[in-house]
PDB file of N, CA and C in Angstrom:
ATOM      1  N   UNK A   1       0.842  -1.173   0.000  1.00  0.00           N
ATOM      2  CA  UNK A   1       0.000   0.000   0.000  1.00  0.00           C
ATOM      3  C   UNK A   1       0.889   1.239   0.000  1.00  0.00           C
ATOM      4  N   UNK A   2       0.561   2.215  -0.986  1.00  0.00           N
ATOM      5  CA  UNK A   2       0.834   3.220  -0.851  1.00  0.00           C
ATOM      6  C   UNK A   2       1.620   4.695   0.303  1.00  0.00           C
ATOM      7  N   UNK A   3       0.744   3.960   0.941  1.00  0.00           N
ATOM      8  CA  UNK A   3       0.557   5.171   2.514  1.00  0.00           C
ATOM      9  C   UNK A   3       1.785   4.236   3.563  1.00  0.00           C
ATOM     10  N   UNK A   4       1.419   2.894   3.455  1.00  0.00           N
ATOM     11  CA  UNK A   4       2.423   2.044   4.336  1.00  0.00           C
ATOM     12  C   UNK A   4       3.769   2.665   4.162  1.00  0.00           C
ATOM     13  N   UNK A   5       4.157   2.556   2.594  1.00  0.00           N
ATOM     14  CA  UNK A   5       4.947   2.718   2.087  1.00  0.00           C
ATOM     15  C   UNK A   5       6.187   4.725   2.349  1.00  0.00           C
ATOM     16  N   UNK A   6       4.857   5.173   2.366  1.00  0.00           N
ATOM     17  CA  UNK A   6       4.906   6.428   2.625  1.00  0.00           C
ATOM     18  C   UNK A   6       5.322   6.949   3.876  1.00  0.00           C
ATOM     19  N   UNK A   7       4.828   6.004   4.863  1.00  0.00           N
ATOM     20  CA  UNK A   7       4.936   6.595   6.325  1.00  0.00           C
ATOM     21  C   UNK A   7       5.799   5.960   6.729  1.00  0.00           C
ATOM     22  N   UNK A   8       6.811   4.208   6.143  1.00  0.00           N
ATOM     23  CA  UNK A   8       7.621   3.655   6.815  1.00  0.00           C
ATOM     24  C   UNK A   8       8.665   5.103   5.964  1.00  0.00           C
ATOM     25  N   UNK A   9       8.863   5.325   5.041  1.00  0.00           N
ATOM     26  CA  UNK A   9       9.930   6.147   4.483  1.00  0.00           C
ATOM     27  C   UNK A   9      10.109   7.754   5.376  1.00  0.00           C
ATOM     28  N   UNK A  10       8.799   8.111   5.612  1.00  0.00           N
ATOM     29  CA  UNK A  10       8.751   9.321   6.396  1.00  0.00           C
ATOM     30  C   UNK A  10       9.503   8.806   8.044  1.00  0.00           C
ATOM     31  N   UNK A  11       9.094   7.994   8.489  1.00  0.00           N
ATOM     32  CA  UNK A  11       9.616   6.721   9.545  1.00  0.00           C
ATOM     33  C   UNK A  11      11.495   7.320   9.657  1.00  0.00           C
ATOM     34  N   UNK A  12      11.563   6.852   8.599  1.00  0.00           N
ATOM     35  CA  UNK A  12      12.984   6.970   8.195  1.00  0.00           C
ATOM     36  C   UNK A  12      13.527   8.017   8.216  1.00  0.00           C
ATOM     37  N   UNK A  13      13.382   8.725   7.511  1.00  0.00           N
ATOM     38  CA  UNK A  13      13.662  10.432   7.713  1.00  0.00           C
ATOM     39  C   UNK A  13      13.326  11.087   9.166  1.00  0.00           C
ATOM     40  N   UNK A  14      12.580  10.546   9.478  1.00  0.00           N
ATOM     41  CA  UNK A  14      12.563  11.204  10.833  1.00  0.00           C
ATOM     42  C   UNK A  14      13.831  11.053  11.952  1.00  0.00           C
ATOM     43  N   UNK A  15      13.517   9.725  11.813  1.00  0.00           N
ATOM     44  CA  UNK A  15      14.545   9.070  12.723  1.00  0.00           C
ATOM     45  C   UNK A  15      15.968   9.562  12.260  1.00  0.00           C
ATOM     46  N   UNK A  16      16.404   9.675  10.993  1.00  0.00           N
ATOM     47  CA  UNK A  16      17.429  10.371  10.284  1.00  0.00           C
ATOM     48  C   UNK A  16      17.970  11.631  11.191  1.00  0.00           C
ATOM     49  N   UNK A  17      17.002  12.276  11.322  1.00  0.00           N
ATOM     50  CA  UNK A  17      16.728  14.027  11.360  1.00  0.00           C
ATOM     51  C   UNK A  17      17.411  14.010  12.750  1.00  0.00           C
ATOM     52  N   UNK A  18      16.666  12.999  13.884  1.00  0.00           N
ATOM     53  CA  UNK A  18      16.911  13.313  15.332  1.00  0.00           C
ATOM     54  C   UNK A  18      18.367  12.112  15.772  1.00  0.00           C
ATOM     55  N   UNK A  19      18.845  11.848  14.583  1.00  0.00           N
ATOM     56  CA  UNK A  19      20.319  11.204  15.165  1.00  0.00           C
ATOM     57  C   UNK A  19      21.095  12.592  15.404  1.00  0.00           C
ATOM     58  N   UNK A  20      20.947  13.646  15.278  1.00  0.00           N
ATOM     59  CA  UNK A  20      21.564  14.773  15.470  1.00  0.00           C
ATOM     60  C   UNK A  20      21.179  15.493  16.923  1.00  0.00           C
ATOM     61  N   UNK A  21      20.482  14.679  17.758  1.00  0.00           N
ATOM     62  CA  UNK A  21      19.889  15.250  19.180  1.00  0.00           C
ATOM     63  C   UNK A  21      20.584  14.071  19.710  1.00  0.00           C
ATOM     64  N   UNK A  22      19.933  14.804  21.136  1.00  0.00           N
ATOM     65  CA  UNK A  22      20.545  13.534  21.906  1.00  0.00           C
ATOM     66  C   UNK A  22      19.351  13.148  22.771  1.00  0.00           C
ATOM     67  N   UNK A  23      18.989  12.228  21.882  1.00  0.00           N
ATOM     68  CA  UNK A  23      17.200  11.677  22.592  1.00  0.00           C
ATOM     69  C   UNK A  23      17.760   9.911  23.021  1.00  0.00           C
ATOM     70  N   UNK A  24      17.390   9.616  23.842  1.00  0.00           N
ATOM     71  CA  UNK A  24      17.156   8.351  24.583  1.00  0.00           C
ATOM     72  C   UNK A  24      16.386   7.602  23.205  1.00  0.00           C
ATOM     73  N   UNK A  25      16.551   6.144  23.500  1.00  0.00           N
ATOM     74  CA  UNK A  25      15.417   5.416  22.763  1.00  0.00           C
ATOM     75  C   UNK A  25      13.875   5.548  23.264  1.00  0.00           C
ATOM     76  N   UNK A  26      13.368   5.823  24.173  1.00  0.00           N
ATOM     77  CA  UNK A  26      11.892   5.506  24.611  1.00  0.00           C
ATOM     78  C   UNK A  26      11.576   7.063  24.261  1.00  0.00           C
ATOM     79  N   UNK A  27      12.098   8.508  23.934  1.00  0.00           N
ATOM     80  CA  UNK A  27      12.318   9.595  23.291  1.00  0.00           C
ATOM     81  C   UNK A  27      11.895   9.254  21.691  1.00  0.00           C
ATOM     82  N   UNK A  28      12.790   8.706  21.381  1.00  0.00           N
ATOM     83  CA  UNK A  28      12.531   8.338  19.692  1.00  0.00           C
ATOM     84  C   UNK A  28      10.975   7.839  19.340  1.00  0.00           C
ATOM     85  N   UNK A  29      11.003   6.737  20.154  1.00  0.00           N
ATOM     86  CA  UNK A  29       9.987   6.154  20.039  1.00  0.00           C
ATOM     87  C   UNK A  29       8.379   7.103  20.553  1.00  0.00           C
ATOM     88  N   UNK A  30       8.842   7.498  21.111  1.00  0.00           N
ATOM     89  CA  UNK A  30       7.610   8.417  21.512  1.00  0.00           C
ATOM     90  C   UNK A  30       7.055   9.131  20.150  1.00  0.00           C
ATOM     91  N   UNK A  31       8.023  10.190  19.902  1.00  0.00           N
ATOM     92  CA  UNK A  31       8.066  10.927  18.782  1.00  0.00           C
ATOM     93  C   UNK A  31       7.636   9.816  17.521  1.00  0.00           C
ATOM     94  N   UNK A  32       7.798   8.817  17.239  1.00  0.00           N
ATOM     95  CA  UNK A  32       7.594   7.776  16.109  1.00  0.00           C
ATOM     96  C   UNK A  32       5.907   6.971  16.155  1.00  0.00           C
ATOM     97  N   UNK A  33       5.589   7.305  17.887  1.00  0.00           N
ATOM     98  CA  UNK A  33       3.988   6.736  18.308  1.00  0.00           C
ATOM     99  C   UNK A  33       3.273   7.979  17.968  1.00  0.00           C
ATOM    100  N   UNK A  34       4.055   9.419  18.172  1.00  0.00           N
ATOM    101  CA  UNK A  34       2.793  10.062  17.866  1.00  0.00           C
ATOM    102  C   UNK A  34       2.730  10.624  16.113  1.00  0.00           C
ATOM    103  N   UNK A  35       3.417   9.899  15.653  1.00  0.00           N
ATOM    104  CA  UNK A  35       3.443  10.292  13.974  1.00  0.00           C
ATOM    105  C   UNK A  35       2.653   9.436  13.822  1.00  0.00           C
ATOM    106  N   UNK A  36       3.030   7.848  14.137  1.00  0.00           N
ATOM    107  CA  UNK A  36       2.048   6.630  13.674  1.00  0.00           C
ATOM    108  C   UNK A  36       0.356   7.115  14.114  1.00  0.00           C
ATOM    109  N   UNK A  37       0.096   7.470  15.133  1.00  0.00           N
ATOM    110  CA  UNK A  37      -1.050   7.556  16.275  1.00  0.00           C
ATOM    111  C   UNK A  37      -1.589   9.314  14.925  1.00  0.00           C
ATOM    112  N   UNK A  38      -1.133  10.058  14.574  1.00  0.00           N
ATOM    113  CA  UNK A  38      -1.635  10.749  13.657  1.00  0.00           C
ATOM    114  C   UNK A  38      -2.362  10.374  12.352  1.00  0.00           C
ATOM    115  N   UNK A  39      -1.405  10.104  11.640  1.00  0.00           N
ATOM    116  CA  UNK A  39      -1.349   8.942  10.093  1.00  0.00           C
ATOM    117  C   UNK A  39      -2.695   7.740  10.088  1.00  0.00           C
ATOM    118  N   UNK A  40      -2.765   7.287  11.535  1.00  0.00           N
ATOM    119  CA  UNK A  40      -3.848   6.520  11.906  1.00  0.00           C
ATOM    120  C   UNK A  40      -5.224   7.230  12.267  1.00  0.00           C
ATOM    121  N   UNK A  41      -5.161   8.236  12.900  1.00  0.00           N
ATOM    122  CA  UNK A  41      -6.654   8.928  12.824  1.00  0.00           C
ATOM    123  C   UNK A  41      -6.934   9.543  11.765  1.00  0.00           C
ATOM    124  N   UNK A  42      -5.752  10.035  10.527  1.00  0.00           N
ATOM    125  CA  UNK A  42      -6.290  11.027   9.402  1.00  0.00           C
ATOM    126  C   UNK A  42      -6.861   9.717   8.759  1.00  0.00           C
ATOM    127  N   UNK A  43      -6.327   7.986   8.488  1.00  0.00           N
ATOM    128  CA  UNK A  43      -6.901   7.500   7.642  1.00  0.00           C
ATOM    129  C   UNK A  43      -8.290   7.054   8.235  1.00  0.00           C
ATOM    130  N   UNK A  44      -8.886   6.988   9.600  1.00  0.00           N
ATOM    131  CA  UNK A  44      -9.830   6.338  10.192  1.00  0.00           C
ATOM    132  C   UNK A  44     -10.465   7.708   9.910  1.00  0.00           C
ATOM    133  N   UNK A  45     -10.357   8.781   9.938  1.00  0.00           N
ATOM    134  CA  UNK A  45     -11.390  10.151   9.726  1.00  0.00           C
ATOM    135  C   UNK A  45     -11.426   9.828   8.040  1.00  0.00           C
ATOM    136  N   UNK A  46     -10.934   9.767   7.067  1.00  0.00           N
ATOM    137  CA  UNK A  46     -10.905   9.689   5.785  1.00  0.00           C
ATOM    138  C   UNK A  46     -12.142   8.587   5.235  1.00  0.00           C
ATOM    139  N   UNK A  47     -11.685   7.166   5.793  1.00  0.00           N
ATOM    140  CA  UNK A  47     -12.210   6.297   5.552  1.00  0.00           C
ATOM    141  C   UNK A  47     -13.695   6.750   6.177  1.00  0.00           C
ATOM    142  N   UNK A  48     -13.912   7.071   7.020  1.00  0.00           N
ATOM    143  CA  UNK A  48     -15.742   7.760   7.320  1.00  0.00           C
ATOM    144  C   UNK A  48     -15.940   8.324   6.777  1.00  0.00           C
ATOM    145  N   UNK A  49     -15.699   9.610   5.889  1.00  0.00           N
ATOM    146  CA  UNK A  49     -16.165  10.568   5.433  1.00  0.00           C
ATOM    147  C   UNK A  49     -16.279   9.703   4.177  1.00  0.00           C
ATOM    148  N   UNK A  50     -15.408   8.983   3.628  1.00  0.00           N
ATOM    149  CA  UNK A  50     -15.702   7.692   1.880  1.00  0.00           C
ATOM    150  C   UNK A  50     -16.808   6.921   2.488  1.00  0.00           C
ATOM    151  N   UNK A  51     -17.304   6.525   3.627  1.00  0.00           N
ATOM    152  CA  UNK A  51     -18.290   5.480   3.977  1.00  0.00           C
ATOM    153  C   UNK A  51     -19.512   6.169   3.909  1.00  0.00           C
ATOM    154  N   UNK A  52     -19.353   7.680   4.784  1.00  0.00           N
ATOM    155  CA  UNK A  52     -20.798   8.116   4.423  1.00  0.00           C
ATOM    156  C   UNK A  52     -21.403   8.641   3.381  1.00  0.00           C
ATOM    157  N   UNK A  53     -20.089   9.185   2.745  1.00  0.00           N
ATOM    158  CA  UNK A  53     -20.044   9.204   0.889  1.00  0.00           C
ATOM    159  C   UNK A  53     -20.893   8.821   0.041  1.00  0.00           C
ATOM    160  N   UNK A  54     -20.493   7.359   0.481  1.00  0.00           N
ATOM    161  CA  UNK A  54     -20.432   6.442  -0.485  1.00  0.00           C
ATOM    162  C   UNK A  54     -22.625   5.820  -0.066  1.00  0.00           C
ATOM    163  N   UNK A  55     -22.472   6.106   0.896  1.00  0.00           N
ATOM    164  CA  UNK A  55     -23.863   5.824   1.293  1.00  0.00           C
ATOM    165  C   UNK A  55     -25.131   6.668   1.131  1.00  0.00           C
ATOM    166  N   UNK A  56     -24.449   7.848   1.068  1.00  0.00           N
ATOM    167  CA  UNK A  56     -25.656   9.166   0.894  1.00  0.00           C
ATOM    168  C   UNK A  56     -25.753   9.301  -1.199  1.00  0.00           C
ATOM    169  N   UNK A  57     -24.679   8.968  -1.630  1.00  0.00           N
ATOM    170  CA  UNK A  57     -24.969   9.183  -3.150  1.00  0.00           C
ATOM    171  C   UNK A  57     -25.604   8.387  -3.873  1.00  0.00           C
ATOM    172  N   UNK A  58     -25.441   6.886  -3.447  1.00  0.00           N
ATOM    173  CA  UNK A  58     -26.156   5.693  -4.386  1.00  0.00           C
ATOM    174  C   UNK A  58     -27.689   5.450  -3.811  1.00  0.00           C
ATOM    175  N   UNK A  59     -28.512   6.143  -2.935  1.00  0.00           N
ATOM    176  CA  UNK A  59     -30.039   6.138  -2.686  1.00  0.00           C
ATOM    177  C   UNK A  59     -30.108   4.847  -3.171  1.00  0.00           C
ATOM    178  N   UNK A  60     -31.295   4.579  -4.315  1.00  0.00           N
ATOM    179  CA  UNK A  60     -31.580   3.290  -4.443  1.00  0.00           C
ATOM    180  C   UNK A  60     -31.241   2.102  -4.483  1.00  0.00           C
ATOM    181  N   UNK A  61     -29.629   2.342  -4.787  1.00  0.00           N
ATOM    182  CA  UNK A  61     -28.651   1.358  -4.883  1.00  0.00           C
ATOM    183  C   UNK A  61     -27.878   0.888  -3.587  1.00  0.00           C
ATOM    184  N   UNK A  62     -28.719   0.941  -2.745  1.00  0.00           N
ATOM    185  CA  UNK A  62     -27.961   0.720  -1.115  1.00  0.00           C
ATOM    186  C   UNK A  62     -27.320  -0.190  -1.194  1.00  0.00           C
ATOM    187  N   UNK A  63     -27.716  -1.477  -2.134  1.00  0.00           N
ATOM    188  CA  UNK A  63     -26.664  -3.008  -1.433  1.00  0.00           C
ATOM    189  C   UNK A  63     -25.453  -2.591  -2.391  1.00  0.00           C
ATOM    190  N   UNK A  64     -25.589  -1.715  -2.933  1.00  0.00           N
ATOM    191  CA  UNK A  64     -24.112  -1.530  -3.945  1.00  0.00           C
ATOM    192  C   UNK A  64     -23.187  -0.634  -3.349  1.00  0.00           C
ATOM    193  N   UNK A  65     -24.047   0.154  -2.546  1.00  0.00           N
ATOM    194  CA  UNK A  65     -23.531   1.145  -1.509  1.00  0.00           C
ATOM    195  C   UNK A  65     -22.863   0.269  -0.358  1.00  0.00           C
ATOM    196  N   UNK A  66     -23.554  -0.744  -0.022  1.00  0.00           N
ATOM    197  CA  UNK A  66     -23.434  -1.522   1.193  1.00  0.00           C
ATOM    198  C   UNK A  66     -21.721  -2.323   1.417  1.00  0.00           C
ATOM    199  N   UNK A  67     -21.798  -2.973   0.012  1.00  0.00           N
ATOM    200  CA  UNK A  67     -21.004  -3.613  -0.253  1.00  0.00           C
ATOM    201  C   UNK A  67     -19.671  -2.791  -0.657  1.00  0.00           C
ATOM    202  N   UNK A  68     -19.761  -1.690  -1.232  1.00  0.00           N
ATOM    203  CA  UNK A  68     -18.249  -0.897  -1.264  1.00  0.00           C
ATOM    204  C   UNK A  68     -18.232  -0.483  -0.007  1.00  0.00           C
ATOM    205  N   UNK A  69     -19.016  -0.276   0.990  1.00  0.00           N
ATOM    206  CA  UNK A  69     -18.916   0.234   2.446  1.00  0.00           C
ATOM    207  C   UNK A  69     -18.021  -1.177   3.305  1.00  0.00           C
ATOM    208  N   UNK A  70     -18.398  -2.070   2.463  1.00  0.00           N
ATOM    209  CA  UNK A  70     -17.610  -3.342   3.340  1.00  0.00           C
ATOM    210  C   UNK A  70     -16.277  -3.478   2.963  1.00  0.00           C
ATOM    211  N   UNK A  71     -16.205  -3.389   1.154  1.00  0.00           N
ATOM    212  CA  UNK A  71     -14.747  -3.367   1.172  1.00  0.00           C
ATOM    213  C   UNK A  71     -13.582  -2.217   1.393  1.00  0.00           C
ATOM    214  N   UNK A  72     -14.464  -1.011   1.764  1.00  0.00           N
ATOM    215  CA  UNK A  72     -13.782  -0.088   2.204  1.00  0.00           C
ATOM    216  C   UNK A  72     -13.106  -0.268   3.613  1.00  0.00           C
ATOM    217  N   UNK A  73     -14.128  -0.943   4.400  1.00  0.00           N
ATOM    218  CA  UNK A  73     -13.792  -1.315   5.841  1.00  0.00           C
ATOM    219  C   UNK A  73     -12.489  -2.413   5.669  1.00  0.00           C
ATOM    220  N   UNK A  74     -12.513  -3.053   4.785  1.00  0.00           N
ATOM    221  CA  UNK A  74     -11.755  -4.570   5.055  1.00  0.00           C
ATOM    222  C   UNK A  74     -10.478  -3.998   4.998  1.00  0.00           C
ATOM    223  N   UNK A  75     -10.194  -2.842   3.812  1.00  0.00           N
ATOM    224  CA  UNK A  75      -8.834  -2.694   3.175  1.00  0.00           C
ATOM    225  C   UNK A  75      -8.304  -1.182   4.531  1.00  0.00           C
ATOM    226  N   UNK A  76      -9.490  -0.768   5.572  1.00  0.00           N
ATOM    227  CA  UNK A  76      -9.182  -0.189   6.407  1.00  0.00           C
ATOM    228  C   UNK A  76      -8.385  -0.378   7.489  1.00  0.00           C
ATOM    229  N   UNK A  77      -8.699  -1.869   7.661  1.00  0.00           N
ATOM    230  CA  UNK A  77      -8.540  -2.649   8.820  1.00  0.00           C
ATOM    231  C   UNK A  77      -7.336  -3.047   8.520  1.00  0.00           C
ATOM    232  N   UNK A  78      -6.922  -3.543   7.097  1.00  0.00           N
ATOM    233  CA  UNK A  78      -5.960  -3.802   6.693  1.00  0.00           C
ATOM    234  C   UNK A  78      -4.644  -2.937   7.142  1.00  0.00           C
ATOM    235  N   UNK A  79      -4.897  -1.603   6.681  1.00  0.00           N
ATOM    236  CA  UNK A  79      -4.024  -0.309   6.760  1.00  0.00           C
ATOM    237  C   UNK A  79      -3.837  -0.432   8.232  1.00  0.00           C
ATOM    238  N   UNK A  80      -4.720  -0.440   8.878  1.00  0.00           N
ATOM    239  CA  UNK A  80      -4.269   0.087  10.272  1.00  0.00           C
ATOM    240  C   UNK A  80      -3.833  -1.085  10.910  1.00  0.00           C
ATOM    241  N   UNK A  81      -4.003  -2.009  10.438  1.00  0.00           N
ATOM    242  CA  UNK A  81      -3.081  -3.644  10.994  1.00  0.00           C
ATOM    243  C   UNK A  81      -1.474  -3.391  10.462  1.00  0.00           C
ATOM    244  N   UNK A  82      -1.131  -2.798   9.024  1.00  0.00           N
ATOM    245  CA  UNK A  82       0.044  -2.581   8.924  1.00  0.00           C
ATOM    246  C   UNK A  82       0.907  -1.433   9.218  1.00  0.00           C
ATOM    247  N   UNK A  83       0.044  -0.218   9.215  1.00  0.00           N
ATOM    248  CA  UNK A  83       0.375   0.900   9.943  1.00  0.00           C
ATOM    249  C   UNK A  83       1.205   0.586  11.727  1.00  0.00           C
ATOM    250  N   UNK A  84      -0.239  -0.102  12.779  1.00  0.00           N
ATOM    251  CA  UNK A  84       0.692  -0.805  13.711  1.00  0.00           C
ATOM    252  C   UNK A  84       1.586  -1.393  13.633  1.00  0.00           C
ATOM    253  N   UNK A  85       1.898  -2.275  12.742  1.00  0.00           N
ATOM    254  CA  UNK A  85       2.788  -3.370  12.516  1.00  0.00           C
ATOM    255  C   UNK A  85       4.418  -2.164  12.045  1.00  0.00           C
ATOM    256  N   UNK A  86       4.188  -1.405  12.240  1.00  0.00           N
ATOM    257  CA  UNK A  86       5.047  -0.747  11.861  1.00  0.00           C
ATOM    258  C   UNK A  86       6.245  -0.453  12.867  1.00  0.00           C
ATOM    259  N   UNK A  87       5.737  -0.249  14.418  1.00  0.00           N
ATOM    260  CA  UNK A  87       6.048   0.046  15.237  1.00  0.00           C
ATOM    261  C   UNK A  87       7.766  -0.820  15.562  1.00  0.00           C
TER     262      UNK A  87
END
């Protein structure tokens, strides 16, 4: 995924940036929970605003609505299983 991809590289650069301080490891890591802990609510706010989207435009077509509402969720769950997994 895209974003995985995006945020382990941003990941990187960060950590890059603060070898030039003098931060402890549980320091680093802090700073690295609240980037992850961000990245994770913009996609869980994103993914609602595509769910209710996706539900208010197709009216008659609800089970078509229904069903991109499910695979939106699956590939959500996904993200934020590898987003953690990042840690």
């Amino acid at each position: 995924m895209a974003l995985v991809k995006t945020a382990l590289k941003a990941a990187r650069k960060i950590d890059e940036a603060l070898d030039g301080y003098d931060l402890s490891d549980a320091e680093r890591k802090a700073i690295l929970k609240i980037i992850e802990k961000s990245i994770v609510q913009t996609v869980e706010e994103a993914a609602s605003e595509y769910q209710e989207t996706t539900a208010a435009c197709c009216g008659p077509e609800k089970d078509l609505a229904h069903k991109i509402a499910e695979e939106i969720e699956r590939k959500h769950k996904a993200l934020i299983a590898n987003l953690s997994a990042m840690r």
